[in-house]
Protein backbone atom coordinates (compact mmCIF):
# COMPACT_ATOMS: atom_id res chain seq x y z
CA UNK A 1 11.87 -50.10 120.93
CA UNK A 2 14.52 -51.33 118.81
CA UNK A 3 15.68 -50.28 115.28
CA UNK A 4 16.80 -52.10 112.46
CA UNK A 5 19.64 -49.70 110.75
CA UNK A 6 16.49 -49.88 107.85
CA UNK A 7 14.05 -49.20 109.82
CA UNK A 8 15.79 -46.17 111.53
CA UNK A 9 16.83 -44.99 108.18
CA UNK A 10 13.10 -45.47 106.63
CA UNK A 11 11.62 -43.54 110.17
CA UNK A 12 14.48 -41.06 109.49
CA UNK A 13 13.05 -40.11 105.66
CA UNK A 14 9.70 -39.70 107.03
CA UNK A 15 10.92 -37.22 109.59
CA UNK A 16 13.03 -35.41 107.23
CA UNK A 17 10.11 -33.07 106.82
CA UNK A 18 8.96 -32.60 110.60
CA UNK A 19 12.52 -31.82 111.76
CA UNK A 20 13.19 -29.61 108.54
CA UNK A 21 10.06 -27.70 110.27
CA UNK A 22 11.86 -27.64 113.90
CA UNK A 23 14.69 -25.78 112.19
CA UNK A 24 12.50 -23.43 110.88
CA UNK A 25 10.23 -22.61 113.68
CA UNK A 26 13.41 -23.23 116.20
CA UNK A 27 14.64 -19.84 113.86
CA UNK A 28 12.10 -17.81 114.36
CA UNK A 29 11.46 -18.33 118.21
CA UNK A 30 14.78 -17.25 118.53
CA UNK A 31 13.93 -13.88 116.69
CA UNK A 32 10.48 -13.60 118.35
CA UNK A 33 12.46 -14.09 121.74
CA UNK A 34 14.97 -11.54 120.77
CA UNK A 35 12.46 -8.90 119.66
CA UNK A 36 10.98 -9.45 123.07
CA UNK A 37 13.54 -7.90 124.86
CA UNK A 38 13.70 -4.52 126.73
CA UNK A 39 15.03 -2.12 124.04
CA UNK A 40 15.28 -4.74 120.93
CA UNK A 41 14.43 -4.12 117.96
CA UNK A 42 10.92 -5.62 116.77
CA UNK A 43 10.34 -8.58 114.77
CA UNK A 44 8.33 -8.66 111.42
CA UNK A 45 7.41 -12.23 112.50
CA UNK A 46 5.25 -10.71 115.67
CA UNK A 47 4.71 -10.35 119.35
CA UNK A 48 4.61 -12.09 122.27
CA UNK A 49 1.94 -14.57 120.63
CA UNK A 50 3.86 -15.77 117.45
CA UNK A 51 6.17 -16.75 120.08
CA UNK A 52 4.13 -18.43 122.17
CA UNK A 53 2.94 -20.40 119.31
CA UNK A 54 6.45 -21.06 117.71
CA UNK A 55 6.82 -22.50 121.38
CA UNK A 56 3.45 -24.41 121.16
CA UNK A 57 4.52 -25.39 117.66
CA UNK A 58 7.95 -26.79 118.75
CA UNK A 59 6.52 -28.74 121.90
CA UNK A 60 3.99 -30.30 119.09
CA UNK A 61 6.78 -31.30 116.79
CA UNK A 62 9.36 -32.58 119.39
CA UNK A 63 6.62 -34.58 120.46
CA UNK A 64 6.19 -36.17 117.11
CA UNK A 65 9.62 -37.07 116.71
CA UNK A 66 9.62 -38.74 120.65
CA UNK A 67 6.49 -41.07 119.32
CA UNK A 68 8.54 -42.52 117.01
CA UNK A 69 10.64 -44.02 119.37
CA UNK A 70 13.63 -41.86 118.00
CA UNK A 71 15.23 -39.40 120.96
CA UNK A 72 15.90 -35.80 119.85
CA UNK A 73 18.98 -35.63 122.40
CA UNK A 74 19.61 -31.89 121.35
CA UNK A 75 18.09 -29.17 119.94
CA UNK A 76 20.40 -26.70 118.65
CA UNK A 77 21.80 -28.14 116.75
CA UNK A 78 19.37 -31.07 116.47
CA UNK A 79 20.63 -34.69 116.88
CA UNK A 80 18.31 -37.32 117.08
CA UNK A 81 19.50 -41.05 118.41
CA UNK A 82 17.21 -44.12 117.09
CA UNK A 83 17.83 -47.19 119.63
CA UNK A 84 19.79 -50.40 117.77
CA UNK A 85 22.10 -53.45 118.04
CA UNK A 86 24.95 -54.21 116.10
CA UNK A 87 26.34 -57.25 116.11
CA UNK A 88 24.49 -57.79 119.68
CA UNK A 89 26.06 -54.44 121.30
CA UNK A 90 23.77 -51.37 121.92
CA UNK A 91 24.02 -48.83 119.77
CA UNK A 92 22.54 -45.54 119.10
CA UNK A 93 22.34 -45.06 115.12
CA UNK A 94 22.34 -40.94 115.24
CA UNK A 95 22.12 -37.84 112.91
CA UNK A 96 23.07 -34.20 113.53
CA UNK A 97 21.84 -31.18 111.64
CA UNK A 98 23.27 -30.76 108.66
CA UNK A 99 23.97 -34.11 107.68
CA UNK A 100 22.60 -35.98 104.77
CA UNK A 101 21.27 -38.96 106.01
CA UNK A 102 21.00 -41.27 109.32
CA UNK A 103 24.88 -42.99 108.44
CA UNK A 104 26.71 -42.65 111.77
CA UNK A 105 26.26 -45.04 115.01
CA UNK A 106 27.91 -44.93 118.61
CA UNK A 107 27.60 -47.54 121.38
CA UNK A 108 25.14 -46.79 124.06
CA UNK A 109 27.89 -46.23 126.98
CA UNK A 110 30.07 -44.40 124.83
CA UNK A 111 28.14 -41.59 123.67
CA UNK A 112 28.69 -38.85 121.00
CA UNK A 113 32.13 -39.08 121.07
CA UNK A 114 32.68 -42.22 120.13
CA UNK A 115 30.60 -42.02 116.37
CA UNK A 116 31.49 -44.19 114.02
CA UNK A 117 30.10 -44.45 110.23
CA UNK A 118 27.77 -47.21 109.83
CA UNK A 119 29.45 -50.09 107.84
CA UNK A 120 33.05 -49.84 109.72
């Protein structure tokens, strides 16, 4: 599946609140894994099955976000690639934690490193 940079951007707002919830959760597995350590201190948030439901709960919302046809490339931080063509040459219009909106692109066989902000 292909994107329009609108579409992408209009699938982006209505995941705003599902990957806003992946941060969250993806926070407190970390504690729950933590407290679950020989000789750690416990968690507030639980046991063993808060984090096997944080897990559960992650799987669930990664899963969301792959039935989009979006790809959550990474997790911590999150970045999440929608599939488009610009000007005929594949391109993955991307986001990464922390920013404000879906405004950066890279071509396909370029990756990450070659990110450009959409409209150069």
């Amino acid at each position: 599946m292909l994107f329009t940079v609108a579409e992408a951007k209009a699938e982006f707002e209505r995941l705003r609140p599902v990957l806003a919830e992946i941060v969250a959760v993806r926070a407190d597995a970390a504690e729950l894994a933590a407290a679950l350590e020989p000789g750690a201190r416990p968690s507030g948030l639980g046991g063993l099955p808060e984090f096997k439901a944080a897990q559960a709960r992650l799987d669930e919302l990664m899963t969301l976000v792959q039935r989009t046809g979006a790809d959550l490339k990474g997790f911590a931080p999150l970045l999440v690639d929608f599939p488009s063509e610009i000007d005929g040459v594949a391109v993955l219009l991307c986001w990464l934690e922390g920013e404000p909106d879906l405004g950066w692109y890279h071509r396909a066989d370029l990756g990450f490193a070659g990110r450009r902000r959409l409209g150069e």
